[in-house]
PDB file of N, CA and C in Angstrom:
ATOM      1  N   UNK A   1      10.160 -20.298   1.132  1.00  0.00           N
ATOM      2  CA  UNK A   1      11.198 -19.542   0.466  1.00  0.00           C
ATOM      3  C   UNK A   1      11.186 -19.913  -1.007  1.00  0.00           C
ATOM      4  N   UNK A   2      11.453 -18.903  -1.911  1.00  0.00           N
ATOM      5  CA  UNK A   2      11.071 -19.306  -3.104  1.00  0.00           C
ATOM      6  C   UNK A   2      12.472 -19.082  -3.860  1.00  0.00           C
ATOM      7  N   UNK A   3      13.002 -19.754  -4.631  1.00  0.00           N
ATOM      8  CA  UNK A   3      14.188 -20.413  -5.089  1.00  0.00           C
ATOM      9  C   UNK A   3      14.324 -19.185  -6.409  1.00  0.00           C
ATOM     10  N   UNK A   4      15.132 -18.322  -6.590  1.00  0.00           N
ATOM     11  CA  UNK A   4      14.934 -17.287  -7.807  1.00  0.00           C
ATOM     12  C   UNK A   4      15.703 -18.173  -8.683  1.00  0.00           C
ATOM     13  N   UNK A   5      15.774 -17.719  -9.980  1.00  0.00           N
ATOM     14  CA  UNK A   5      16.210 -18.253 -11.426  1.00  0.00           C
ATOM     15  C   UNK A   5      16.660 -17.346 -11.520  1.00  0.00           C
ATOM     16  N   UNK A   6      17.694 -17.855 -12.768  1.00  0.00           N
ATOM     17  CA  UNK A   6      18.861 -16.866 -12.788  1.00  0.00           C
ATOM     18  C   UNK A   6      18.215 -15.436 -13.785  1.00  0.00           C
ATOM     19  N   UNK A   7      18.460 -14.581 -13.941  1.00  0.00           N
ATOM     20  CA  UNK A   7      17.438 -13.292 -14.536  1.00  0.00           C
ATOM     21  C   UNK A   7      16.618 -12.883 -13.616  1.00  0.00           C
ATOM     22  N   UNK A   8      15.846 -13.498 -13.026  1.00  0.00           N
ATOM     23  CA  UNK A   8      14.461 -13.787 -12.389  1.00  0.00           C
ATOM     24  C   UNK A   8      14.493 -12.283 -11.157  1.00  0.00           C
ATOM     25  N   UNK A   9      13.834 -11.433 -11.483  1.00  0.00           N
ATOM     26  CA  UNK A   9      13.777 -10.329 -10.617  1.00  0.00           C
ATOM     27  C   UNK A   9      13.152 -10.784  -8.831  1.00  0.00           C
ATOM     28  N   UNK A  10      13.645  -9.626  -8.291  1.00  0.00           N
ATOM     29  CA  UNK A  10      12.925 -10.341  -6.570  1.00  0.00           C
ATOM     30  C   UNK A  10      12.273  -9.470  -6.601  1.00  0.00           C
ATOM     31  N   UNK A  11      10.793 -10.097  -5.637  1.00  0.00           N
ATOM     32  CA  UNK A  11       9.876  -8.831  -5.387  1.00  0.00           C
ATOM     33  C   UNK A  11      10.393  -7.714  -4.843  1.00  0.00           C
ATOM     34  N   UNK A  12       9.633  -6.370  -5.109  1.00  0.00           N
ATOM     35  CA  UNK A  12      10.045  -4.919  -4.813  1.00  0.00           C
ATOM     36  C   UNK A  12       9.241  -4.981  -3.540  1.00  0.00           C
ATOM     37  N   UNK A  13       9.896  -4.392  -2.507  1.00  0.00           N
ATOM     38  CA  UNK A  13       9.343  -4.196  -1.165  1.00  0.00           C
ATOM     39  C   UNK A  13      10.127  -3.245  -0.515  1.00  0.00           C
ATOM     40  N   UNK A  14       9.238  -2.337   0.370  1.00  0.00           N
ATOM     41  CA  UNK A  14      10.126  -1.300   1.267  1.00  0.00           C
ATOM     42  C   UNK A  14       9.727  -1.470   2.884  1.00  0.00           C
ATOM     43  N   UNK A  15      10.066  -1.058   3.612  1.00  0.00           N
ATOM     44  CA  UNK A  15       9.786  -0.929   4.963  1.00  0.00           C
ATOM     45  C   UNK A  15       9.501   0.394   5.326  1.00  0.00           C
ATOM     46  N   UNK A  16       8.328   0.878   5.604  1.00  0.00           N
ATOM     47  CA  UNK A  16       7.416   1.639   6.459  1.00  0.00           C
ATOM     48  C   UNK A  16       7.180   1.756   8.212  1.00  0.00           C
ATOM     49  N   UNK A  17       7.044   2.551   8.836  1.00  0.00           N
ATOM     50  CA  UNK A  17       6.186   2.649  10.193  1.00  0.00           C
ATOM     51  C   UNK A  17       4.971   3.018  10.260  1.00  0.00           C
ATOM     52  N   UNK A  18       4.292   2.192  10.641  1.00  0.00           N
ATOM     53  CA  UNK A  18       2.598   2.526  10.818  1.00  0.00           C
ATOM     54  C   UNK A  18       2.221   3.705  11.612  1.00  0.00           C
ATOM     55  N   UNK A  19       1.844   4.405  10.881  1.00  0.00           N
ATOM     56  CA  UNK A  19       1.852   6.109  11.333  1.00  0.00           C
ATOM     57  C   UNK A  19       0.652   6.569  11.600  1.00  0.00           C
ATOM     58  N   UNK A  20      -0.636   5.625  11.557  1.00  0.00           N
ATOM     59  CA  UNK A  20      -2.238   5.495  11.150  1.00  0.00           C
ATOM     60  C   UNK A  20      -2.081   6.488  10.250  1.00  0.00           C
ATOM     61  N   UNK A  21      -3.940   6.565   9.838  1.00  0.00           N
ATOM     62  CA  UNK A  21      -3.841   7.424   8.239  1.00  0.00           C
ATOM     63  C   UNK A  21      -3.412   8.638   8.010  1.00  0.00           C
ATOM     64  N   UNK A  22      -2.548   8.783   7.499  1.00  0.00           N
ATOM     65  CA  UNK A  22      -2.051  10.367   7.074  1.00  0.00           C
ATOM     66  C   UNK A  22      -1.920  11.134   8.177  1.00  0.00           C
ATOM     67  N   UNK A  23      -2.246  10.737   9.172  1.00  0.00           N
ATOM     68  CA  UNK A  23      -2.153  11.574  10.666  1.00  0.00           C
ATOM     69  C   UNK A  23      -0.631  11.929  11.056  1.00  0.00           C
ATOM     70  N   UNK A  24      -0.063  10.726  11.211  1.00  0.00           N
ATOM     71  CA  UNK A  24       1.380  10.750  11.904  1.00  0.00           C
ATOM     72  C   UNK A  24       1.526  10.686  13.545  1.00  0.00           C
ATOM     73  N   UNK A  25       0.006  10.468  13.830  1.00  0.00           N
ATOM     74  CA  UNK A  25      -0.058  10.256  15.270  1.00  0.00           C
ATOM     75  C   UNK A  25      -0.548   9.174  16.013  1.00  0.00           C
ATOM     76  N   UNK A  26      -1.828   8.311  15.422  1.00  0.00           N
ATOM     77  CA  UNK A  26      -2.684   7.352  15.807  1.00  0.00           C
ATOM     78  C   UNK A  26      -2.565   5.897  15.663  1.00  0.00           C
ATOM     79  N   UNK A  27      -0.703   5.989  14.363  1.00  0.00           N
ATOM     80  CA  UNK A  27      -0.374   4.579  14.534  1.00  0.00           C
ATOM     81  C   UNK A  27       0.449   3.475  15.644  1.00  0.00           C
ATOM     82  N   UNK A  28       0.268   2.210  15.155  1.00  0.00           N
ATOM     83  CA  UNK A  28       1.396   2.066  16.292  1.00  0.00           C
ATOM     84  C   UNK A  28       2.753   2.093  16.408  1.00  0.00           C
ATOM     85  N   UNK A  29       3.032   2.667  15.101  1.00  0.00           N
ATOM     86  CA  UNK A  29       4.816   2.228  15.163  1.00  0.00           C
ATOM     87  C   UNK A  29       5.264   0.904  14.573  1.00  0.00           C
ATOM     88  N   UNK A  30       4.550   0.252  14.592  1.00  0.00           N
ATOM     89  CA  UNK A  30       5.250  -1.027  13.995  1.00  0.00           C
ATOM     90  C   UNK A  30       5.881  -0.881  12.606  1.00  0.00           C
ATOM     91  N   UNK A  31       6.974  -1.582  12.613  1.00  0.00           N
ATOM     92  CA  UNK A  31       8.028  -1.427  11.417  1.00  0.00           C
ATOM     93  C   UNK A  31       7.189  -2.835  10.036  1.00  0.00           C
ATOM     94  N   UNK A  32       7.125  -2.101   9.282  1.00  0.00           N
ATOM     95  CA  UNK A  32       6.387  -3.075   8.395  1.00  0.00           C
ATOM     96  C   UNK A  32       7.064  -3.054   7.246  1.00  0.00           C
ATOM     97  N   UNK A  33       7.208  -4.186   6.636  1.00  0.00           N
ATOM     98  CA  UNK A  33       8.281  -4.669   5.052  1.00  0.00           C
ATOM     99  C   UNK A  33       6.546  -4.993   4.302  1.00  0.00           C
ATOM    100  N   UNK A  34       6.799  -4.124   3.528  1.00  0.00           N
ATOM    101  CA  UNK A  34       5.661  -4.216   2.334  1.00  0.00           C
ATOM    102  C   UNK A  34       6.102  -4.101   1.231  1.00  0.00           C
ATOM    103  N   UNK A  35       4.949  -5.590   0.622  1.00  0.00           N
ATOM    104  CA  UNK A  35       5.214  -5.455  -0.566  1.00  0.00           C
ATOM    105  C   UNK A  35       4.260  -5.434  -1.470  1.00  0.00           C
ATOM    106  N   UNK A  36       3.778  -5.384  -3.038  1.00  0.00           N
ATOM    107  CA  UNK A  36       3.255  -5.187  -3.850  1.00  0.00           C
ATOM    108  C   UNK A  36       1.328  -5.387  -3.525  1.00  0.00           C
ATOM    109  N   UNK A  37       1.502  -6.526  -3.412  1.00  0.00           N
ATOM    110  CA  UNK A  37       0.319  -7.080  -2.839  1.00  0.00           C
ATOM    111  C   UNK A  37      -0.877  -6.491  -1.789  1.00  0.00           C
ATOM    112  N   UNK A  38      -0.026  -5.679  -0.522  1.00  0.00           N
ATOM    113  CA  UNK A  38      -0.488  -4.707   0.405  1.00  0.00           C
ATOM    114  C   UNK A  38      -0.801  -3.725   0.139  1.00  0.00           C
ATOM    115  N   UNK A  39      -0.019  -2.888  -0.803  1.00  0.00           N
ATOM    116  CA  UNK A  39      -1.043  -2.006  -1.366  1.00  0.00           C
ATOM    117  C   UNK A  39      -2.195  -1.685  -2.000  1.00  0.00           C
ATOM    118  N   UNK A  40      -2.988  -0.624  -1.592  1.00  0.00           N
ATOM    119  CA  UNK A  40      -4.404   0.329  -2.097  1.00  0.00           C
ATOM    120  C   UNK A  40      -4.367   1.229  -2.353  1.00  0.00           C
ATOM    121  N   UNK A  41      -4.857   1.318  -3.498  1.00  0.00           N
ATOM    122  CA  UNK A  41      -5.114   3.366  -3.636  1.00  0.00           C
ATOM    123  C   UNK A  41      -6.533   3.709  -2.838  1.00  0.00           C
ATOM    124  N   UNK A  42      -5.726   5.010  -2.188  1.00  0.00           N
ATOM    125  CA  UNK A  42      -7.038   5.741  -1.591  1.00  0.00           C
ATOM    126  C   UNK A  42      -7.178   7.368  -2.313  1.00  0.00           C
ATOM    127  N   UNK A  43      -7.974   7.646  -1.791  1.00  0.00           N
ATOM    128  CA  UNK A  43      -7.893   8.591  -3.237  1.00  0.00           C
ATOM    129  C   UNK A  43      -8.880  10.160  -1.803  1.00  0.00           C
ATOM    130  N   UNK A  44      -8.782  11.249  -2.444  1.00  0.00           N
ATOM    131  CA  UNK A  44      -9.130  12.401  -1.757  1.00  0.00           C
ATOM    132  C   UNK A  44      -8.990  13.381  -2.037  1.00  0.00           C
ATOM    133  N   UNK A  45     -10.633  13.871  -2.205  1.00  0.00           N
ATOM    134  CA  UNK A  45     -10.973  15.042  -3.280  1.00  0.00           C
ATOM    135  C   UNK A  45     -11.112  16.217  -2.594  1.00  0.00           C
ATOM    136  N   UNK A  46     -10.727  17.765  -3.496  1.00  0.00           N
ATOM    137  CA  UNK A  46     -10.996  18.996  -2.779  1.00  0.00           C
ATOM    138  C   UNK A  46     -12.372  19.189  -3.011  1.00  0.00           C
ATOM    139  N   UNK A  47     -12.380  20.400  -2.539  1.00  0.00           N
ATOM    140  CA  UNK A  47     -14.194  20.868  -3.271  1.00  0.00           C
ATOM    141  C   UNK A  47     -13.672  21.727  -3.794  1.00  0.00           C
ATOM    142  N   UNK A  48     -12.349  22.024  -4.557  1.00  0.00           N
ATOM    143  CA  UNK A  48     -12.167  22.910  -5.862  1.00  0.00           C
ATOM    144  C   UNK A  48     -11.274  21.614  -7.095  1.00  0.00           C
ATOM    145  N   UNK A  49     -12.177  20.414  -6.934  1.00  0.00           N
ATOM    146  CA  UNK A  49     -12.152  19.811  -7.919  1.00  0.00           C
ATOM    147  C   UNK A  49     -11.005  18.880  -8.211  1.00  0.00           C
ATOM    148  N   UNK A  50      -9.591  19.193  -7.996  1.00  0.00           N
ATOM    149  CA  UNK A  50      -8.721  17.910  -7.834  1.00  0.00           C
ATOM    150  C   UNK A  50      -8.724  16.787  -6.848  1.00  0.00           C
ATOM    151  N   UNK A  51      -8.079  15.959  -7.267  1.00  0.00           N
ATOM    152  CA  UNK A  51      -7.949  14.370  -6.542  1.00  0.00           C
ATOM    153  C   UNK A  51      -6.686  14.062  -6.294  1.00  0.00           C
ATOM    154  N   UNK A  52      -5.916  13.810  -5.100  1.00  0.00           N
ATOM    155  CA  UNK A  52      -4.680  13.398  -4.978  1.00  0.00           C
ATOM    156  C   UNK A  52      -5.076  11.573  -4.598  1.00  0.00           C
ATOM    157  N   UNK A  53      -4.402  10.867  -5.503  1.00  0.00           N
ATOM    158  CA  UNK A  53      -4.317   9.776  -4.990  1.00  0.00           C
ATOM    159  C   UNK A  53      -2.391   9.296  -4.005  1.00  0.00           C
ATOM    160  N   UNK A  54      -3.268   8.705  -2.705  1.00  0.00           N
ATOM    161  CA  UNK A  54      -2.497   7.938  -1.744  1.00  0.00           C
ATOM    162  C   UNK A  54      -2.107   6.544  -2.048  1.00  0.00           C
ATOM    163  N   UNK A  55      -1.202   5.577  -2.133  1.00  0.00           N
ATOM    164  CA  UNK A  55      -0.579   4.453  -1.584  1.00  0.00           C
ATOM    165  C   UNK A  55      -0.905   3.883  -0.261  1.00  0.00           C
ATOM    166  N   UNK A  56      -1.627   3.067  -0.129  1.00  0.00           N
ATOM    167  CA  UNK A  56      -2.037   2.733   1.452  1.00  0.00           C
ATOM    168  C   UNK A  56      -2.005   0.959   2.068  1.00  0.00           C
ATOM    169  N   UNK A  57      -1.381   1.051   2.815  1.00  0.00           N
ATOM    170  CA  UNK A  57      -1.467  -0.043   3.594  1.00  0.00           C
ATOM    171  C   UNK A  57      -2.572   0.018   4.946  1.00  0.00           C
ATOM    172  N   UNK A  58      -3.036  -1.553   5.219  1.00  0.00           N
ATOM    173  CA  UNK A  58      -3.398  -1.764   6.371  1.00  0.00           C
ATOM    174  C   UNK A  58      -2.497  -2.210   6.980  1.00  0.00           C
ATOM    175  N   UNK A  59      -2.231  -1.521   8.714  1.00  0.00           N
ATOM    176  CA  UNK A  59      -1.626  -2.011   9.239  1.00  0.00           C
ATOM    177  C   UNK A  59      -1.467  -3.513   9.654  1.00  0.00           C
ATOM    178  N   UNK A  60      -1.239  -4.611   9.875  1.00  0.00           N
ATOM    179  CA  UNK A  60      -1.511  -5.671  10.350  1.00  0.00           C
ATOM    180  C   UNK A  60      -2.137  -6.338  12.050  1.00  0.00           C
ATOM    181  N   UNK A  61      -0.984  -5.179  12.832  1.00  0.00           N
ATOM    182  CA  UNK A  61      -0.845  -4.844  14.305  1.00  0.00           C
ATOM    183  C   UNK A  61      -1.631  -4.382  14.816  1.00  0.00           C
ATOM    184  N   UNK A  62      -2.333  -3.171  14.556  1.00  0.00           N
ATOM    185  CA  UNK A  62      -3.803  -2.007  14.512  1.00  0.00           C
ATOM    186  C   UNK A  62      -4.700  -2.031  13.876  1.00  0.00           C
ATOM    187  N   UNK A  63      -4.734  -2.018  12.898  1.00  0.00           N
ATOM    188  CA  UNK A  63      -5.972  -1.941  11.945  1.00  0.00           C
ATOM    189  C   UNK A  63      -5.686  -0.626  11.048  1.00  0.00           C
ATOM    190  N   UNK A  64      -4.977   0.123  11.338  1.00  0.00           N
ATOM    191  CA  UNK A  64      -5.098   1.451  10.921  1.00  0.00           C
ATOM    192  C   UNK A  64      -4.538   1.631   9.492  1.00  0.00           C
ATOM    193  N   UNK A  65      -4.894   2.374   8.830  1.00  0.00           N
ATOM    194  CA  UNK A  65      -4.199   2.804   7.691  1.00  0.00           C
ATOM    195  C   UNK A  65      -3.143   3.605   7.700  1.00  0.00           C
ATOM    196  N   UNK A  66      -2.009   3.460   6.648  1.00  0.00           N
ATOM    197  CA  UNK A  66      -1.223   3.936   6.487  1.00  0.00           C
ATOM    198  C   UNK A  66      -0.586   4.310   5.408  1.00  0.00           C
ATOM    199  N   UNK A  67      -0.515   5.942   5.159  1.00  0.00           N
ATOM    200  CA  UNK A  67      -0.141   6.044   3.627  1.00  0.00           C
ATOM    201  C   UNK A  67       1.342   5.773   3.463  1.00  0.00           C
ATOM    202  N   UNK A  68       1.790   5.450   2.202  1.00  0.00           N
ATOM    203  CA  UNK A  68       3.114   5.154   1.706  1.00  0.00           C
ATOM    204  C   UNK A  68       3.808   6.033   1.107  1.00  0.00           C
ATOM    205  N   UNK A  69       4.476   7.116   1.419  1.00  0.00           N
ATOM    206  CA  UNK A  69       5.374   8.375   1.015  1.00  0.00           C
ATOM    207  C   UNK A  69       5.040   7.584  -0.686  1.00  0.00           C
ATOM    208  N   UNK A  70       4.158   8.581  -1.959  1.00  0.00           N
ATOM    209  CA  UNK A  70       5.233   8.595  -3.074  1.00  0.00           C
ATOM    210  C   UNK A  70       6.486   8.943  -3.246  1.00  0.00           C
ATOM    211  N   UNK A  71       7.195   8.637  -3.117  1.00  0.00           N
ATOM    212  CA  UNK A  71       8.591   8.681  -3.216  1.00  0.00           C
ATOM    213  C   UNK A  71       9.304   7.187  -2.812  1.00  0.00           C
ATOM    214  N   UNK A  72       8.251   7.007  -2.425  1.00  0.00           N
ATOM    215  CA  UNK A  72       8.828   5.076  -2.123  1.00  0.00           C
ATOM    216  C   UNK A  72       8.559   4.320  -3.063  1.00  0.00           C
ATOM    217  N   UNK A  73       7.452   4.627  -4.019  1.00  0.00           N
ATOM    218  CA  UNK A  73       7.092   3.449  -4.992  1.00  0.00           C
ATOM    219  C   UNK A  73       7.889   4.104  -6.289  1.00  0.00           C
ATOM    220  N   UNK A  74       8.404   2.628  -6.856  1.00  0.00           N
ATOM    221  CA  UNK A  74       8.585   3.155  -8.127  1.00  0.00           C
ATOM    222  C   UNK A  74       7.723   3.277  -9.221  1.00  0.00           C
ATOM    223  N   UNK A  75       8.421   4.256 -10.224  1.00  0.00           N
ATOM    224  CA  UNK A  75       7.791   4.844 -11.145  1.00  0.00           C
ATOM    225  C   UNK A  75       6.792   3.152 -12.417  1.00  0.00           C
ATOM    226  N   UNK A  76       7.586   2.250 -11.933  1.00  0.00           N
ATOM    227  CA  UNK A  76       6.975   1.305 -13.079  1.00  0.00           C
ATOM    228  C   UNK A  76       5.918   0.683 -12.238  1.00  0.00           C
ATOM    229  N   UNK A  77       5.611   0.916 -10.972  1.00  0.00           N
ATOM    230  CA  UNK A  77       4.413   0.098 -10.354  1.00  0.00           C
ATOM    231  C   UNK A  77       3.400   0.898  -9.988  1.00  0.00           C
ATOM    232  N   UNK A  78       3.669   2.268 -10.460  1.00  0.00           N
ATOM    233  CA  UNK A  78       2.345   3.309  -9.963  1.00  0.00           C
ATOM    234  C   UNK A  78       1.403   3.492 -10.678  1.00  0.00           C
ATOM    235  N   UNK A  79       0.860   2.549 -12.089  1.00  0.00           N
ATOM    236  CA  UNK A  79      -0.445   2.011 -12.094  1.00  0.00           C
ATOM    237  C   UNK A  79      -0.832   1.117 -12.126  1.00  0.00           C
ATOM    238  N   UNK A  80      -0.258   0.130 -11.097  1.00  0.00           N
ATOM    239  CA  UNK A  80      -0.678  -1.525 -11.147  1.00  0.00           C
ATOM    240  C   UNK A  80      -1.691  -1.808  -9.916  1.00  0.00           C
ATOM    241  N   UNK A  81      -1.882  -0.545  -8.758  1.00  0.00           N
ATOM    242  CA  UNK A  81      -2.508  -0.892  -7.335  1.00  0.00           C
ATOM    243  C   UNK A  81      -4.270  -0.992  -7.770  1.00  0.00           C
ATOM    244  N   UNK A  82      -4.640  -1.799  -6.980  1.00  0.00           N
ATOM    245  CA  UNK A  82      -6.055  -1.856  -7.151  1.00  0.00           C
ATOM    246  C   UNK A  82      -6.476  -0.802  -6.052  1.00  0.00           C
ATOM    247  N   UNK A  83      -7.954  -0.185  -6.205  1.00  0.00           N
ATOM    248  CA  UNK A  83      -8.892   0.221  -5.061  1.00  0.00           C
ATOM    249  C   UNK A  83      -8.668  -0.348  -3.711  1.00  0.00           C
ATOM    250  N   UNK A  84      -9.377   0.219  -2.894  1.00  0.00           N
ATOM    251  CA  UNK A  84      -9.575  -0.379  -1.437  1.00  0.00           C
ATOM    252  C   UNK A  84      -9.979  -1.640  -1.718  1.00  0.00           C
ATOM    253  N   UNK A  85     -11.802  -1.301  -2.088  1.00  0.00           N
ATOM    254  CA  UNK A  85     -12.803  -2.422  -2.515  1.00  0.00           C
ATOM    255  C   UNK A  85     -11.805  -3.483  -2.957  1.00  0.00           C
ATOM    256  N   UNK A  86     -11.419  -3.366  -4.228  1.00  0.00           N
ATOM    257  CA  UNK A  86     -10.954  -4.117  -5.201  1.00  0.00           C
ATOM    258  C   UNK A  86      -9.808  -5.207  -4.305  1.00  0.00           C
ATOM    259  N   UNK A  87      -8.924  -4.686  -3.729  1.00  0.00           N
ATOM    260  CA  UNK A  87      -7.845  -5.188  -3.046  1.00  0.00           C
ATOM    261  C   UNK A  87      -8.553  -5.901  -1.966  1.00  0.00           C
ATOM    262  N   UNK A  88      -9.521  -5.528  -0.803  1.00  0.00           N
ATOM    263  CA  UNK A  88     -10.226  -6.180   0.174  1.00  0.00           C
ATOM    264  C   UNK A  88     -11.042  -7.357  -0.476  1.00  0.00           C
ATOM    265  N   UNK A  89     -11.459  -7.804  -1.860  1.00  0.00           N
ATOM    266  CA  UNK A  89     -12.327  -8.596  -2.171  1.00  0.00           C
ATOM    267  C   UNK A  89     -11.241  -9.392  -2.811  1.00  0.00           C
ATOM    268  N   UNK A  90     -10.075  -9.184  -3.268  1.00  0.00           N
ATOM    269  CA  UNK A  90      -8.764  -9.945  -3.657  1.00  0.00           C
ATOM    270  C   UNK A  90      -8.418 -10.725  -2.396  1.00  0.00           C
ATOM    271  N   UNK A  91      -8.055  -9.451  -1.008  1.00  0.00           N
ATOM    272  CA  UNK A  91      -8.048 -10.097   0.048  1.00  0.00           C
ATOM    273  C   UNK A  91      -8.575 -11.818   0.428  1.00  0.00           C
ATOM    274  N   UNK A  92      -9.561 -11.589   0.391  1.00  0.00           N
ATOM    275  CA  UNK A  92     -10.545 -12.051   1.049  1.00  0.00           C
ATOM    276  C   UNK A  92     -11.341 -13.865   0.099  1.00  0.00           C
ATOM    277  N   UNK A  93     -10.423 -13.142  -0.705  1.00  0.00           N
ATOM    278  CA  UNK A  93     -10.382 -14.724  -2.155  1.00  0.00           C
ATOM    279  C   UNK A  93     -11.686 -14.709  -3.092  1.00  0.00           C
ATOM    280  N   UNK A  94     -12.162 -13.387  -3.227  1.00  0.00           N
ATOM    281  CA  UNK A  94     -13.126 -13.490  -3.888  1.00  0.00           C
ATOM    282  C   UNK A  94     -13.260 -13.139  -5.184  1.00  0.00           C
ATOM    283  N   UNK A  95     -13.773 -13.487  -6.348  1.00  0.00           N
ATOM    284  CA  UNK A  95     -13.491 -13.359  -7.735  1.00  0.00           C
ATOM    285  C   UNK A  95     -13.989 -12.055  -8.004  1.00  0.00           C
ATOM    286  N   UNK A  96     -13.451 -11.444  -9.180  1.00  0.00           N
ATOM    287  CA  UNK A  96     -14.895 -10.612  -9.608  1.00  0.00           C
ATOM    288  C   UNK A  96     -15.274 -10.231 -10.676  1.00  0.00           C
TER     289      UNK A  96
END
């Protein structure tokens, strides 16, 4: 448990259900409190040329992915997420 200071903001975190990816069918349900750290951008292109980027968690419970409604993150942390890659090699303690 980490002792806040007075000013001292608390991490931003929301709670999600693991819904697997973008489906809404293949997750398990588990209720998940996420925070900053868990997130990835995933990203997904048309073949008429735009890119919507996703918010994504791995589930912990499944494995599955799970996107994060924009409308959950706030506006001051929506360009701080790393890549998949990027976040899995953070994961994983590796420099780069």
């Amino acid at each position: 448990m980490k002792v806040l200071k007075k000013g001292e903001p608390k991490e931003w975190s929301v709670k999600v259900k693991c819904t697997g990816f973008g489906n809404n069918r293949y997750g398990c349900g588990a209720e998940l409190e996420v925070v900053k750290k868990d997130i990835y951008l995933t990203y997904s292109e048309h073949y008429w040329g735009e890119t919507d980027i996703f918010y994504t968690i791995t589930c912990p419970e499944c494995g599955k992915e799970t996107d994060i409604p924009n409308s959950k993150i706030p506006y001051y942390l929506k360009g701080v997420f790393p890549s998949k890659a990027a976040w899995q090699k953070a994961a994983k303690g590796e420099l780069s």
